[in-house]
Protein backbone atom coordinates (compact mmCIF):
# COMPACT_ATOMS: atom_id res chain seq x y z
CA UNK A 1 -8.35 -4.63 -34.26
CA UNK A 2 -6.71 -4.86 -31.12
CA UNK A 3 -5.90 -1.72 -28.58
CA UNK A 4 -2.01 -1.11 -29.39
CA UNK A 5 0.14 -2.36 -26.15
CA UNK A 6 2.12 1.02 -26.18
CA UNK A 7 -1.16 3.02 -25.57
CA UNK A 8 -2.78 0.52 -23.06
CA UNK A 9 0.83 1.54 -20.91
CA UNK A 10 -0.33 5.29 -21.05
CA UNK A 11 -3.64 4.96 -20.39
CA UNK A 12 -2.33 2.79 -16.90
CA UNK A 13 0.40 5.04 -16.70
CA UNK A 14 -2.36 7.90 -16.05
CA UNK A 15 -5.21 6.16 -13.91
CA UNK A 16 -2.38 4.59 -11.98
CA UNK A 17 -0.10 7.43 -11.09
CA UNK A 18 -1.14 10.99 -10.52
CA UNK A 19 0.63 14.13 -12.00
CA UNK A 20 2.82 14.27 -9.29
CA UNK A 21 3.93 10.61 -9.07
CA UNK A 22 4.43 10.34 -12.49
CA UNK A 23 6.55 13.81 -12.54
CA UNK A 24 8.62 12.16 -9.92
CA UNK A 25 8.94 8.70 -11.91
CA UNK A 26 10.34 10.96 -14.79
CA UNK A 27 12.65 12.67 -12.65
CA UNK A 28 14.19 9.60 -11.29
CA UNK A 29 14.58 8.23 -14.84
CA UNK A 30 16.45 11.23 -15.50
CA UNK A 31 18.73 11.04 -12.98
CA UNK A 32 20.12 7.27 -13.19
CA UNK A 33 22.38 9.10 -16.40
CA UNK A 34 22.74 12.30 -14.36
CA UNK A 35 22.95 14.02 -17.38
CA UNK A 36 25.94 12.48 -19.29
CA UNK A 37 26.76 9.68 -21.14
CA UNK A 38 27.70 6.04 -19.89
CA UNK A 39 30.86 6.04 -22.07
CA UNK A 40 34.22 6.74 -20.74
CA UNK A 41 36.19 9.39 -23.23
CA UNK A 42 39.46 10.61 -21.72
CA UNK A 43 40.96 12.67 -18.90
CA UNK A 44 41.99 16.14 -18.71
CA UNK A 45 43.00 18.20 -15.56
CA UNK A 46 41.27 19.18 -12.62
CA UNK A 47 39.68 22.89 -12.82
CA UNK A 48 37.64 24.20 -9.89
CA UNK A 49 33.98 23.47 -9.86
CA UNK A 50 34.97 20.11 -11.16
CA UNK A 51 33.07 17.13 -9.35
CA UNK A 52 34.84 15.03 -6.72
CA UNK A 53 33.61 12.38 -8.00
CA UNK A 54 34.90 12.21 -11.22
CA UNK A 55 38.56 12.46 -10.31
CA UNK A 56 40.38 9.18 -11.54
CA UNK A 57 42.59 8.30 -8.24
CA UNK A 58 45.34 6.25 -10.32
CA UNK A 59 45.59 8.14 -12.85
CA UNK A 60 46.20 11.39 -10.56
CA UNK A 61 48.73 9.42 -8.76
CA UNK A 62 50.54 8.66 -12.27
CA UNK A 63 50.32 12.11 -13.02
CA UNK A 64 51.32 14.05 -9.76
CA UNK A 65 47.92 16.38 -9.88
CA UNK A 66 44.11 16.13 -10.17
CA UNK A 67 43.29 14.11 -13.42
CA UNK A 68 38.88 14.06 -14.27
CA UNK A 69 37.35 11.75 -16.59
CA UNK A 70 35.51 13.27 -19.39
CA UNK A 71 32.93 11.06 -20.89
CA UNK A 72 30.96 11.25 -24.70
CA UNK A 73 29.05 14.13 -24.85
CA UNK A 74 26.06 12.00 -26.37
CA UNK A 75 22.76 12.57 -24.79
CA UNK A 76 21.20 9.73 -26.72
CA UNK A 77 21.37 6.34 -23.94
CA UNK A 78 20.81 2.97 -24.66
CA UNK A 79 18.19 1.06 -22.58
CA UNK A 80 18.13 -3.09 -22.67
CA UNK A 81 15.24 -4.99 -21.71
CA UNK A 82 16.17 -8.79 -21.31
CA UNK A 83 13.01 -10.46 -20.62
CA UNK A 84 12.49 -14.53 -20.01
CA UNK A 85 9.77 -14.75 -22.74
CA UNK A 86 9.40 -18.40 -21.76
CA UNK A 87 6.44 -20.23 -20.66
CA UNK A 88 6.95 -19.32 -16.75
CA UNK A 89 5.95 -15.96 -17.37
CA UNK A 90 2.66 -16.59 -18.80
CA UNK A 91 1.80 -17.68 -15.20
CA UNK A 92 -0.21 -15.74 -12.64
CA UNK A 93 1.12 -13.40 -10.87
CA UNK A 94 1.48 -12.18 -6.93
CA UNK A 95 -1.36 -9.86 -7.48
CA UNK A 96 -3.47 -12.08 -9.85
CA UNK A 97 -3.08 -10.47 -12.99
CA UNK A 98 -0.81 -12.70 -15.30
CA UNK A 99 3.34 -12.00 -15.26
CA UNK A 100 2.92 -11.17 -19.08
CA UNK A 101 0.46 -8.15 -18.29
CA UNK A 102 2.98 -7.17 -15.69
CA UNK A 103 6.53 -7.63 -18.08
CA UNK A 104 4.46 -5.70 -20.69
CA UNK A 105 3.34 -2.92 -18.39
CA UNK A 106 6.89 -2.57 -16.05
CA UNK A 107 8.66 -2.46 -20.22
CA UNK A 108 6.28 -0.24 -21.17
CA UNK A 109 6.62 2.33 -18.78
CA UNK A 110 10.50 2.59 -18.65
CA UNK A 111 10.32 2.32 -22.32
CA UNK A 112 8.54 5.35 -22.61
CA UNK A 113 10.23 7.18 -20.08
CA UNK A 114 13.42 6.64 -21.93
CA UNK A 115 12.04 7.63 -25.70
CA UNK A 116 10.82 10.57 -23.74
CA UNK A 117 14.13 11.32 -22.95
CA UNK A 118 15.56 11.07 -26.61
CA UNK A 119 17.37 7.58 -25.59
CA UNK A 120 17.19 4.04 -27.52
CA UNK A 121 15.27 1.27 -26.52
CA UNK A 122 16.08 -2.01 -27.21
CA UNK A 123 15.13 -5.95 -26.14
CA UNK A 124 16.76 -9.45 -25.29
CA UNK A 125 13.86 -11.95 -25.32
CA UNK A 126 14.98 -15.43 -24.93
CA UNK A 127 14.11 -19.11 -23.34
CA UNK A 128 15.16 -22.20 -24.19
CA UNK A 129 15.03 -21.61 -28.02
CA UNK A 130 17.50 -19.01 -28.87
CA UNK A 131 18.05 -15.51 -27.65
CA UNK A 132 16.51 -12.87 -30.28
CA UNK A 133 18.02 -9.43 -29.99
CA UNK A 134 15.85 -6.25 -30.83
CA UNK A 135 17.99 -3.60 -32.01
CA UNK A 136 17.64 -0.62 -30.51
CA UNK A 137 15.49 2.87 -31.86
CA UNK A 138 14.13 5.78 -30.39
CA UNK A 139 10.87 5.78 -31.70
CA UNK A 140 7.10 5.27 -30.20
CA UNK A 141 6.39 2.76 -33.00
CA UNK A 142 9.78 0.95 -32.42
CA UNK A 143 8.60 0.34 -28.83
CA UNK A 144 5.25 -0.94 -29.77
CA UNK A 145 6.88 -3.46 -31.41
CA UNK A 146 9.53 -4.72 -29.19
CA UNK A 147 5.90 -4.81 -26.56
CA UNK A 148 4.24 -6.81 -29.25
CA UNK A 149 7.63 -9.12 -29.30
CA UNK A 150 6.99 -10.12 -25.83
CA UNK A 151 3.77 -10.45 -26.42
CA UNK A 152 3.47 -12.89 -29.36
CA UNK A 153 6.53 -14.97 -27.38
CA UNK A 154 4.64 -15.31 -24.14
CA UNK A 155 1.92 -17.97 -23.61
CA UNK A 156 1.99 -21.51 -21.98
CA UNK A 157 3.10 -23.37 -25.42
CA UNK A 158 6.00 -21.53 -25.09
CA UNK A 159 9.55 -23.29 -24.64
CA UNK A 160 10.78 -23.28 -20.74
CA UNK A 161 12.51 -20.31 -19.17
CA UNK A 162 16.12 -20.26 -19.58
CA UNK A 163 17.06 -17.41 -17.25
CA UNK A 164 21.38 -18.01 -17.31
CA UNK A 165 21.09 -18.85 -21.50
CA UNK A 166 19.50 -15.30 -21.84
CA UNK A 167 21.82 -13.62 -19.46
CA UNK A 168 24.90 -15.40 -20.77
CA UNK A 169 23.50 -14.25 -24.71
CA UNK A 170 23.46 -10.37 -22.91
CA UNK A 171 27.38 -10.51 -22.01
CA UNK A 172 28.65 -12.68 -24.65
CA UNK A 173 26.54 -10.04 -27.84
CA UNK A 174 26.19 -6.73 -26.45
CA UNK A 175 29.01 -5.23 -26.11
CA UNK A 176 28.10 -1.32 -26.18
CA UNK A 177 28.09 -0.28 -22.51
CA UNK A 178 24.09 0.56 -21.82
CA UNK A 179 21.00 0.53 -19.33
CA UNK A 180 20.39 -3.26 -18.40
CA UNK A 181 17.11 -3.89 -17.20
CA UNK A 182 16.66 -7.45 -16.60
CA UNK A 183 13.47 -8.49 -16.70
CA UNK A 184 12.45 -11.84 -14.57
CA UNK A 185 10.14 -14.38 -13.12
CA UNK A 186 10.50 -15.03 -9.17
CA UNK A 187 14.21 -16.74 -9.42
CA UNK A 188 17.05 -17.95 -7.22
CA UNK A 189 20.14 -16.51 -7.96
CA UNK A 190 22.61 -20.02 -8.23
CA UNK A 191 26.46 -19.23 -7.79
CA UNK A 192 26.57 -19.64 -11.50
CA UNK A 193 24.05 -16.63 -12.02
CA UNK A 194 25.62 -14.48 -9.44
CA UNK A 195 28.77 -14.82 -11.66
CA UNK A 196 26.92 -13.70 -14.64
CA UNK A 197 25.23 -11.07 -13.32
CA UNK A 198 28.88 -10.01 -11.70
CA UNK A 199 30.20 -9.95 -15.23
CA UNK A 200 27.07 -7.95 -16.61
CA UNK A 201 27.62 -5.53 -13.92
CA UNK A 202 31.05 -4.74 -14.80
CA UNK A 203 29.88 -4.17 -18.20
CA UNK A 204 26.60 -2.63 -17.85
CA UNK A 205 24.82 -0.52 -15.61
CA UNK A 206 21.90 -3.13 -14.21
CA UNK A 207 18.61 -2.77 -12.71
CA UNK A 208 16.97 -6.09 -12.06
CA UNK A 209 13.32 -6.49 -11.96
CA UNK A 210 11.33 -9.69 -10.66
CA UNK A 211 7.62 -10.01 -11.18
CA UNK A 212 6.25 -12.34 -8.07
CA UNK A 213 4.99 -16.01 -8.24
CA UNK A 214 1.25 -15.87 -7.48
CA UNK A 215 -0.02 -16.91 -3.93
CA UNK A 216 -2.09 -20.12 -4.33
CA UNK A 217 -3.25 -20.41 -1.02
CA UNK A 218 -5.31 -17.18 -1.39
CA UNK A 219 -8.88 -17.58 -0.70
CA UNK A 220 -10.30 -16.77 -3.92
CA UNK A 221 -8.29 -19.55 -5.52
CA UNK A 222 -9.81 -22.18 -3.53
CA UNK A 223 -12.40 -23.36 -5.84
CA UNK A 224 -9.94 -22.90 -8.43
CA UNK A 225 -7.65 -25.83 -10.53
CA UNK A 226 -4.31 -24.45 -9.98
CA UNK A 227 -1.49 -25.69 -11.85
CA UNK A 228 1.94 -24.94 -12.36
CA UNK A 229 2.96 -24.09 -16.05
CA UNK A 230 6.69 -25.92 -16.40
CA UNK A 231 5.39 -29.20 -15.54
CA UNK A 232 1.24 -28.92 -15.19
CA UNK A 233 1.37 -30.27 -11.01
CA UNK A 234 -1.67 -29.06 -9.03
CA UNK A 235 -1.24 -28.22 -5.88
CA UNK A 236 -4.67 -29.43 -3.73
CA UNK A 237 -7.26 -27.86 -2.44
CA UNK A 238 -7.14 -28.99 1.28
CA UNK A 239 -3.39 -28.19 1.07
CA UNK A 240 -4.27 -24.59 -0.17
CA UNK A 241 -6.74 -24.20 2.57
CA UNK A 242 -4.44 -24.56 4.99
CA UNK A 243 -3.72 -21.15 7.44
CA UNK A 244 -0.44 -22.58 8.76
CA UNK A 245 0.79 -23.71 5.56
CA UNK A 246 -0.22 -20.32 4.02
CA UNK A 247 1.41 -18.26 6.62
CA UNK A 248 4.53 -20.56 6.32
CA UNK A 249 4.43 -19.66 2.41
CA UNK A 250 4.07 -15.74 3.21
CA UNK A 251 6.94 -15.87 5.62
CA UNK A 252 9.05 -17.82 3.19
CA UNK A 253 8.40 -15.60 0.56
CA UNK A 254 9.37 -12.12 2.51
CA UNK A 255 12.52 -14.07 3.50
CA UNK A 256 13.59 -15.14 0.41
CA UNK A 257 12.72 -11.75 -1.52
CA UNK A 258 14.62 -9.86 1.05
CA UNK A 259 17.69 -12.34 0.68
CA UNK A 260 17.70 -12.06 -3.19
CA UNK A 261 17.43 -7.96 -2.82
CA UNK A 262 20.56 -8.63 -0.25
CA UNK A 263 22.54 -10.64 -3.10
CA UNK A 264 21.61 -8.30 -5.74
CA UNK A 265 23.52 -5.07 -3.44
CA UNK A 266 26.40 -7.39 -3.07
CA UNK A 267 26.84 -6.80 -6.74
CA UNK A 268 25.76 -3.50 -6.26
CA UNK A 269 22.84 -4.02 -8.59
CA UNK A 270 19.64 -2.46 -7.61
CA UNK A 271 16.09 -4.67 -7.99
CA UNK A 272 12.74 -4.45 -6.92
CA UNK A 273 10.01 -7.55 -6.61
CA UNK A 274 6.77 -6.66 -8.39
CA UNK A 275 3.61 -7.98 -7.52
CA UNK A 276 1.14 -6.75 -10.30
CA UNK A 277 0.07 -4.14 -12.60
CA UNK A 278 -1.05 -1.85 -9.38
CA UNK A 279 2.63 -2.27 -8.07
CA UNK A 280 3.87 -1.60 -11.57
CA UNK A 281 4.68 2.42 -11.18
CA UNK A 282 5.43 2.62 -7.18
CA UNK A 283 7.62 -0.09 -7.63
CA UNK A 284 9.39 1.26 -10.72
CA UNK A 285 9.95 4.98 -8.74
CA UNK A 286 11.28 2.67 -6.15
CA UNK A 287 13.75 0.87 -8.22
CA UNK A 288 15.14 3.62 -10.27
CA UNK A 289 15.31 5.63 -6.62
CA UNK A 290 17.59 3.19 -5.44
CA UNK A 291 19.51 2.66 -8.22
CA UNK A 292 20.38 6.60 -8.22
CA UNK A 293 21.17 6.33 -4.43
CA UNK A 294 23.62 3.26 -4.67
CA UNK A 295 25.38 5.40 -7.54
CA UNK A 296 26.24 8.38 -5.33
């Protein structure tokens, strides 16, 4: 019988990230809610002690005096994973481990952070077949199966990627204002996905997360048949072995991450590009980090 996916994430969880690191990871989950719930309730009037922040500036000018918004008080949160289950992310990724591994383990970890937490996980996994929505639960065992969803959906028979289907499913079904953590393979964000993801935002609360396209030209891959997985072209071996076209590749890479991380905080989304399962835990402190800086 296989290892269950759920404990494989702890036991990386734990070699990968020391007490400390993973007491900060937790903290910075924490904080994205800041200890209240997403949904809006009503207003009431300003007493001292109040936060600035929460004073709603049109209705106060309505009213003539300080007016606060009072949201829910429901500690239980709702976290959505959308993940492209299709074939692309059964490649390899930057760090040679495949993008599955990586999806599983970056899922995984915010998952449990958030059942930890006494909030609801949940999961859009979708290609070019149709969108399947996992309700959300708060339970170990309910995340062990939305891992083993993305699992079983995964592999190179799978149909293609469908990145603005799955997106467009997200903000046409889910209407209850949550956690969107968009789960992705290296992508470029077409004016017709920027609108989407514009939308989502307005609805949501969005972290995006994009697991990077492996590096081909790396030496260890020399000997190797390389292929890509939407349409099975090699790339050659004298081309791969080629310092000026590899350098070319690493430059265009850096550019175009930092240009998509650039479009994302036009929307005032936060993201974060990860490489492999080493990357999986620094990169997710980074995210959420940002994500709780852009909100103050």
């Amino acid at each position: 019988m296989s290892t269950p996916l759920l404990h494989r994430v702890k036991s990386k969880l734990f070699i990968h990230a020391h007490r400390r690191v993973r007491g900060m990871l937790d903290g910075e989950y924490r904080s994205v809610f800041q200890g209240r719930s997403l949904d809006f309730d009503d207003l009431r009037e300003y007493a001292p002690g109040d936060e600035i922040k929460d004073i709603d500036w049109k209705a106060t000018a309505r009213h003539g005096s300080p007016l606060i918004k009072r949201y829910i008080a429901n500690r239980k949160h709702q976290v959505l994973f959308a993940v492209d289950t299709g074939r692309d992310l059964a490649a390899l990724a930057a760090g040679g481990t495949s993008k599955r591994e990586v999806a599983l383990l970056a899922v995984g970890v915010l998952g449990y952070l958030a059942i930890r937490h006494g909030d609801l996980v949940g999961l859009v996994a979708g290609d070019t077949a149709s969108p399947e929505l996992v309700r959300p639960a708060g339970t170990e065992s309910a995340l062990e199966r939305l891992l083993q969803h993305i699992d079983r959906r995964v592999s190179l028979e799978a149909p293609q990627s469908d990145l603005d289907e799955l997106l467009g499913f997200v903000a046409r079904s889910v209407k209850q204002r949550c956690l969107l953590v968009i789960v992705s393979d290296d992508e470029e964000f077409t004016p017709q996905r920027l609108a989407i993801l514009r939308r989502l935002h307005v609805q949501h609360e969005v972290l995006w997360i994009s697991i990077g396209d492996a590096d081909l030209m790396r030496a260890e891959y020399t000997d190797r048949s390389m292929f890509d997985v939407d349409g099975e072209r090699s790339l050659p071996s004298f081309v791969r072995a080629d310092d000026a076209l590899r350098r070319e590749f690493v430059a265009s890479v850096a550019d175009a991450t930092a240009r998509h991380l650039d479009q994302l905080e036009a929307l005032g989304i936060s993201g974060q590009r990860i490489t492999g399962t080493e990357d999986v835990v620094p990169g997710l402190f980074h995210l959420l980090e940002a994500h709780q800086h852009a909100r103050r």
